[in-house]
C-alpha atoms as a PDB file:
ATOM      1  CA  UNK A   1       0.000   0.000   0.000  1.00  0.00           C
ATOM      2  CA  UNK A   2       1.413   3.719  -1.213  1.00  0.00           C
ATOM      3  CA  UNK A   3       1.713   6.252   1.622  1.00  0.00           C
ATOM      4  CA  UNK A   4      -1.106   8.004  -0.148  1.00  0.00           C
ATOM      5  CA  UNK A   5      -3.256   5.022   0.160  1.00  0.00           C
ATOM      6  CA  UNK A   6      -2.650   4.519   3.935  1.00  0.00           C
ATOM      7  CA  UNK A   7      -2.683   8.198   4.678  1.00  0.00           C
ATOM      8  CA  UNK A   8      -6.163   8.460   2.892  1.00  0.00           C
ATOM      9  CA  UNK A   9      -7.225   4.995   5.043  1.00  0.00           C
ATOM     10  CA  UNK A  10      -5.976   6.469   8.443  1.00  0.00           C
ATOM     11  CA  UNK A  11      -8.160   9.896   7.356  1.00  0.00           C
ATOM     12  CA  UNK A  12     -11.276   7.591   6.669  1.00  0.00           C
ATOM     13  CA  UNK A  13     -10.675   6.415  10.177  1.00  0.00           C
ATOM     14  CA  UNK A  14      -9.663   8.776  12.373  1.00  0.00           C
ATOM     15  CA  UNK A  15     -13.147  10.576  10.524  1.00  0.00           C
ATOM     16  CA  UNK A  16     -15.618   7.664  11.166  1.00  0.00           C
ATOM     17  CA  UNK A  17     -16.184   8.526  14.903  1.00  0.00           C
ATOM     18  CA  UNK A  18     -16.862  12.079  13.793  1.00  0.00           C
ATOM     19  CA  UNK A  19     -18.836  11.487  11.425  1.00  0.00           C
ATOM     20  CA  UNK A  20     -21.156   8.817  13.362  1.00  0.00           C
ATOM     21  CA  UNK A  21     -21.592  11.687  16.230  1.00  0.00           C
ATOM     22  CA  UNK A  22     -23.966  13.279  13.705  1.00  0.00           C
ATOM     23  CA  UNK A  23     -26.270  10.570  13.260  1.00  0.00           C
ATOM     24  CA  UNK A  24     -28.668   9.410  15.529  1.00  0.00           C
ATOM     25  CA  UNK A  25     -28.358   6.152  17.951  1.00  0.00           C
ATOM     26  CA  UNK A  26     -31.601   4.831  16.767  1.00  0.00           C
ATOM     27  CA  UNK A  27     -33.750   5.394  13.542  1.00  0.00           C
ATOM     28  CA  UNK A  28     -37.057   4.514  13.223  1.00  0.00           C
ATOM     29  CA  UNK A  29     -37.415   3.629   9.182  1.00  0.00           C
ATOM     30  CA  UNK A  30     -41.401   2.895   9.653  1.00  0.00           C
ATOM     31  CA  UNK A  31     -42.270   6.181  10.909  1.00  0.00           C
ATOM     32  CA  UNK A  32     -39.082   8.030   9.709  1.00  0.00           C
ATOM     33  CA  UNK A  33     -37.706   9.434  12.668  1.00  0.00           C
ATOM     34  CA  UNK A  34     -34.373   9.346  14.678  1.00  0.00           C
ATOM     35  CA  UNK A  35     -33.260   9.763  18.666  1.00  0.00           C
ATOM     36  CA  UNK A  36     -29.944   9.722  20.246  1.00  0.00           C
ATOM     37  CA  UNK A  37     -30.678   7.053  23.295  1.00  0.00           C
ATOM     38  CA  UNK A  38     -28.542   6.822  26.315  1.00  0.00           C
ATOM     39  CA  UNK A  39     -25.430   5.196  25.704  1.00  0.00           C
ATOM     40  CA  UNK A  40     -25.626   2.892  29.117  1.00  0.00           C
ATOM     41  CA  UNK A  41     -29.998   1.411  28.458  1.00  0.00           C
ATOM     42  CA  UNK A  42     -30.422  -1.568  27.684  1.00  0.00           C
ATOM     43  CA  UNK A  43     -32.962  -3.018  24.824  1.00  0.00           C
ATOM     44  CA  UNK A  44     -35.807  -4.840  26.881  1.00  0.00           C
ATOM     45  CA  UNK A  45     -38.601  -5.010  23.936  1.00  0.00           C
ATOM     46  CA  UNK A  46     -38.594  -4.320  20.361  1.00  0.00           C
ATOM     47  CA  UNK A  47     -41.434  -4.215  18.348  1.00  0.00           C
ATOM     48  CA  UNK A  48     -42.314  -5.185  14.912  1.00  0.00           C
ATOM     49  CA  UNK A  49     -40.902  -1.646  13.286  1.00  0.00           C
ATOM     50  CA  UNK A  50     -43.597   0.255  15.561  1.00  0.00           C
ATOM     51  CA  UNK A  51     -40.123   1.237  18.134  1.00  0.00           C
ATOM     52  CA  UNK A  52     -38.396  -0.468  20.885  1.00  0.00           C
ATOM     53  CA  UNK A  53     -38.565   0.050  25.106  1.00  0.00           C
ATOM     54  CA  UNK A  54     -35.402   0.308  27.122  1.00  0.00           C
ATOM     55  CA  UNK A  55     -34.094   0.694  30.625  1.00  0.00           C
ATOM     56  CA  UNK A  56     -31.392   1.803  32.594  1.00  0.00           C
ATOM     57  CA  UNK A  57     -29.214  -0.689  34.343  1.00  0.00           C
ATOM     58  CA  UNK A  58     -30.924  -0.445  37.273  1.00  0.00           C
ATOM     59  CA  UNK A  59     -33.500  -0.868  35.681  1.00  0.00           C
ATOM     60  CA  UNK A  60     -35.292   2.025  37.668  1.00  0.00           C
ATOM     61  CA  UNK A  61     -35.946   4.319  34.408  1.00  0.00           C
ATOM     62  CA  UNK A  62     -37.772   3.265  31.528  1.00  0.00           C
ATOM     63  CA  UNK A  63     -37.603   4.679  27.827  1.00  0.00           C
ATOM     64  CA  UNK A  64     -39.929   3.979  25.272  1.00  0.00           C
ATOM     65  CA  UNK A  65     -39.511   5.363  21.581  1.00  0.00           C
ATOM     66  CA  UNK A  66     -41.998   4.460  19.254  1.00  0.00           C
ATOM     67  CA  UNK A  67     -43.823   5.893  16.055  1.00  0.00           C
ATOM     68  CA  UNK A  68     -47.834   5.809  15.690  1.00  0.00           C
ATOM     69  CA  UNK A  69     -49.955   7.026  12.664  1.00  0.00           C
ATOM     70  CA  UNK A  70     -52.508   9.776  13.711  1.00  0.00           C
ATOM     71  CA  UNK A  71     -55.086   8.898  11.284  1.00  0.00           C
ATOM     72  CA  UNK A  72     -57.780  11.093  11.345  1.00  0.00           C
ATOM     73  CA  UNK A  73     -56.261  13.672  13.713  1.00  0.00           C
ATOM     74  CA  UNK A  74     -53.432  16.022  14.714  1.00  0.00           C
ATOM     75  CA  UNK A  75     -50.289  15.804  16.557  1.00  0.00           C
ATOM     76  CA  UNK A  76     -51.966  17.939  19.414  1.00  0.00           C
ATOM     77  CA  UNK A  77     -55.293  16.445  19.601  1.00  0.00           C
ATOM     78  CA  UNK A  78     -53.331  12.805  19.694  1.00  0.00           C
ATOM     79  CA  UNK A  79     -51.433  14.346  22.760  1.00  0.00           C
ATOM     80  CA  UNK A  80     -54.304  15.759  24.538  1.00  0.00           C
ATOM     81  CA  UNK A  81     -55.728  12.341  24.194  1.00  0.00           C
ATOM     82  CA  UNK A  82     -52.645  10.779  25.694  1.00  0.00           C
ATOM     83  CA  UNK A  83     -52.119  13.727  28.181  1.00  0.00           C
ATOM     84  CA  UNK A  84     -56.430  12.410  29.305  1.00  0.00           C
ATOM     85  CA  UNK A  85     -55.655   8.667  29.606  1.00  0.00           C
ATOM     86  CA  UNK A  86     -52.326   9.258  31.356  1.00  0.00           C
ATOM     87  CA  UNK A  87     -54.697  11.505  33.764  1.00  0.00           C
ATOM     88  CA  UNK A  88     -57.209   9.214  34.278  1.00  0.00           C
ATOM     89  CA  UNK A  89     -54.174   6.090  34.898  1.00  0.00           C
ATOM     90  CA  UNK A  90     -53.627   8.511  38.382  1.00  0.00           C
ATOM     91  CA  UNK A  91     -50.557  10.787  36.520  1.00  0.00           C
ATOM     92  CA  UNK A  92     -50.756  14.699  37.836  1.00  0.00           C
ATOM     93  CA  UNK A  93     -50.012  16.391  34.282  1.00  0.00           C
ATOM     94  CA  UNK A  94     -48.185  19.341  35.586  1.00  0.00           C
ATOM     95  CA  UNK A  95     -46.403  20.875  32.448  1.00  0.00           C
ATOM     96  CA  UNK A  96     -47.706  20.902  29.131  1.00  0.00           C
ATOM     97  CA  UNK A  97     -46.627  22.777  25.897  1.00  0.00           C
ATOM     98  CA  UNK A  98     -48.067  21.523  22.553  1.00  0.00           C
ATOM     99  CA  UNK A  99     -47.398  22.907  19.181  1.00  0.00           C
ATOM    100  CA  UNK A 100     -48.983  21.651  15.376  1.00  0.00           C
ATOM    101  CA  UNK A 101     -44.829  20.271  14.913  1.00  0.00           C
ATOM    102  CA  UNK A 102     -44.178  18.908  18.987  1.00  0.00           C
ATOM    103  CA  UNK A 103     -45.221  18.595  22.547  1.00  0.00           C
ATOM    104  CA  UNK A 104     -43.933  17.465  25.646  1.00  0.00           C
ATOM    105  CA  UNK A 105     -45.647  16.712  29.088  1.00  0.00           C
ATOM    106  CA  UNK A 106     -44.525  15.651  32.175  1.00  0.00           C
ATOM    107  CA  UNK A 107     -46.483  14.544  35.388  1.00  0.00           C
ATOM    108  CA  UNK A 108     -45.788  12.445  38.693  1.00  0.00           C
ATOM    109  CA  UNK A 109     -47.416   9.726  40.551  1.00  0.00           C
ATOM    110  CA  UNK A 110     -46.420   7.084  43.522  1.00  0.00           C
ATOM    111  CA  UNK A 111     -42.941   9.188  43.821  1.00  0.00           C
ATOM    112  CA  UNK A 112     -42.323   8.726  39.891  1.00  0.00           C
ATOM    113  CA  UNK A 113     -41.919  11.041  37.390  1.00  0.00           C
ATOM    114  CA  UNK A 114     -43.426  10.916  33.582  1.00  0.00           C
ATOM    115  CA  UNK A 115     -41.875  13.137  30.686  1.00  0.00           C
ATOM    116  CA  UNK A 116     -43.267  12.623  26.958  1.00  0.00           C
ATOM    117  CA  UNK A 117     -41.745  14.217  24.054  1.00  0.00           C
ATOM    118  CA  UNK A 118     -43.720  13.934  20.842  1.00  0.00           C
ATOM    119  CA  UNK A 119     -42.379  15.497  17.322  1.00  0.00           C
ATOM    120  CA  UNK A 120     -44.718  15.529  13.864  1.00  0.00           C
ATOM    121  CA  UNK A 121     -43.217  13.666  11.126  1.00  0.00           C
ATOM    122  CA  UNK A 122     -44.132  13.059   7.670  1.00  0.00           C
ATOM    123  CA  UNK A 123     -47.398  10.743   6.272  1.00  0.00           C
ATOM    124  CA  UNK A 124     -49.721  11.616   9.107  1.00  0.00           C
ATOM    125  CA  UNK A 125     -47.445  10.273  11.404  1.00  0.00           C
ATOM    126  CA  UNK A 126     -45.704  11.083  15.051  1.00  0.00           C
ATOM    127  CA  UNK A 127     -42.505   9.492  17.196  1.00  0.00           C
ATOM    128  CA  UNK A 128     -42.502   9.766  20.757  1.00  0.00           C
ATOM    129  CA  UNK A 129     -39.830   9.599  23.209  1.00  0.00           C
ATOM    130  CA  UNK A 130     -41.542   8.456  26.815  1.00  0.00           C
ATOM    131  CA  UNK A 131     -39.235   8.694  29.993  1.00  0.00           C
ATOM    132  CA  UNK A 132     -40.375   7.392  33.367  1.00  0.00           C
ATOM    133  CA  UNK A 133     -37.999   7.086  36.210  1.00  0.00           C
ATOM    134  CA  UNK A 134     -37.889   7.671  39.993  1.00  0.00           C
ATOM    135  CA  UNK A 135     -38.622  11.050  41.311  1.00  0.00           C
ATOM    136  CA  UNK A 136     -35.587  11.017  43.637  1.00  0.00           C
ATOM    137  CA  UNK A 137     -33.431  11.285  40.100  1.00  0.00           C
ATOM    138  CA  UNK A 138     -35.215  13.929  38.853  1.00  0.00           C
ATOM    139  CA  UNK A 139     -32.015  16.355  38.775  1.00  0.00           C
ATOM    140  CA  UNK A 140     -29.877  13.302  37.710  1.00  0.00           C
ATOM    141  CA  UNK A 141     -32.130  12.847  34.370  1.00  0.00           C
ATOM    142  CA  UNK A 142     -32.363  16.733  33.667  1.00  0.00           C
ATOM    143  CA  UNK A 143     -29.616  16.179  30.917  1.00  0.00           C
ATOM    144  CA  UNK A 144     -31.278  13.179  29.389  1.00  0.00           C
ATOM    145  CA  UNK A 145     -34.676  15.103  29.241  1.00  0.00           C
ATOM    146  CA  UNK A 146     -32.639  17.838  27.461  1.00  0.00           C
ATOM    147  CA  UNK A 147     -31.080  15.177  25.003  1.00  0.00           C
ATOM    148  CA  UNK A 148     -34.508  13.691  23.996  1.00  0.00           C
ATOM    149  CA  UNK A 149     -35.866  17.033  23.009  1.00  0.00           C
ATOM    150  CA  UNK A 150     -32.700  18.520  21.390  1.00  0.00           C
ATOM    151  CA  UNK A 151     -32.872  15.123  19.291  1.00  0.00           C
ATOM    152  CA  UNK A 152     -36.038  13.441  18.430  1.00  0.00           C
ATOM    153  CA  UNK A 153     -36.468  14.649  15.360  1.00  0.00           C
ATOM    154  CA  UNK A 154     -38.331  13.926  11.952  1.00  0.00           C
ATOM    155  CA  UNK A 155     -35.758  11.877   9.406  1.00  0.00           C
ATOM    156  CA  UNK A 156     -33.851  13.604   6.755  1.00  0.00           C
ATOM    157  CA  UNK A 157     -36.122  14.471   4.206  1.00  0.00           C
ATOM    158  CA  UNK A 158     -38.947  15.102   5.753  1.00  0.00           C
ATOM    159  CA  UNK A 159     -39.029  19.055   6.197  1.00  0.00           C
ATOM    160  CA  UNK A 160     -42.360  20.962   7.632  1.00  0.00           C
ATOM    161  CA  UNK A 161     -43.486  21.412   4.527  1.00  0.00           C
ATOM    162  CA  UNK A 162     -44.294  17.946   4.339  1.00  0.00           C
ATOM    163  CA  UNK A 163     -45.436  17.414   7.908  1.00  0.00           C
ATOM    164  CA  UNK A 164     -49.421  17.722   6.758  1.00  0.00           C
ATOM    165  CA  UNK A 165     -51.657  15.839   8.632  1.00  0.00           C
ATOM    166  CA  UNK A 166     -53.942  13.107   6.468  1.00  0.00           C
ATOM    167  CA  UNK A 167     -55.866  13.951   3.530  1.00  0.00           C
ATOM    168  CA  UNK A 168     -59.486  13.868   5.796  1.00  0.00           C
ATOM    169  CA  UNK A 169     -57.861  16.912   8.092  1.00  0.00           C
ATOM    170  CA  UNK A 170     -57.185  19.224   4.659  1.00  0.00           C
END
């Protein structure tokens, strides 16, 4: 191999890492979305294409990341809907903030803390991030609820133009 050749390798490698820091851990192809997860979860369920569940090693925080179609509605009546049933399970919903393009939630109950993140995507569609772990961690998780908003996200491709709910809602 030339020097040029194994220079040119060495660059390809010494690139990869940085390169791999902008995609996203996980990438939902079904729904077309992606999420950076936490590096130390572990996969406990994954479903048919729908998303997968994971927890920490402790097993005392849960995080489910999954895609749904909204058929005949939008992204914010689909979280009000969730936001009632989570209600009605015993949650207190104490923050809300819901948008046409995302929404978030959060809530506790029993001494455990809920936090939803939900971003439109293309075809009707929406991914959700859902985080529930112990309320005694709640400063301890602060940067991972920051990481799942900063990065769930819609997959390349599908810009807000495109994020128009199903042909019944036009």
């Amino acid at each position: 191999m030339t020097m040029f050749a194994k220079m040119a390798v060495a660059a390809v490698l010494l690139a990869a890492p940085a390169l791999a820091d902008d995609q996203p851990d996980y990438v939902n192809s079904r729904f077309g979305f992606g999420i950076d997860l936490p590096p130390d979860f572990i996969v406990i369920h994954e479903s048919n294409g729908d998303g997968m569940r994971l927890a920490s090693p402790d097993r005392k925080t849960l995080l489910s990341v999954f895609g749904t179609n909204l058929l005949d509605k939008s992204l914010e009546d689909e979280v009000r809907e969730r936001i009632d049933m989570q209600e009605k399970n015993g949650w207190q919903i104490s923050y809300k903030k819901i948008s046409p393009g995302s929404a978030s939630f959060s809530g506790s109950r029993d001494g455990r803390i809920l936090y939803v993140r939900a971003v439109a995507l293309c075809d009707g569609a929406a991914g959700f991030a859902w985080l529930e772990y112990d309320k005694a961690a709640l400063k301890k998780h602060d940067p991972l609820v920051r990481q799942l908003v900063k990065t769930l996200h819609p997959a390349e491709g599908c810009a807000a133009g495109n994020l128009a709910p199903p042909p019944s809602q036009q």
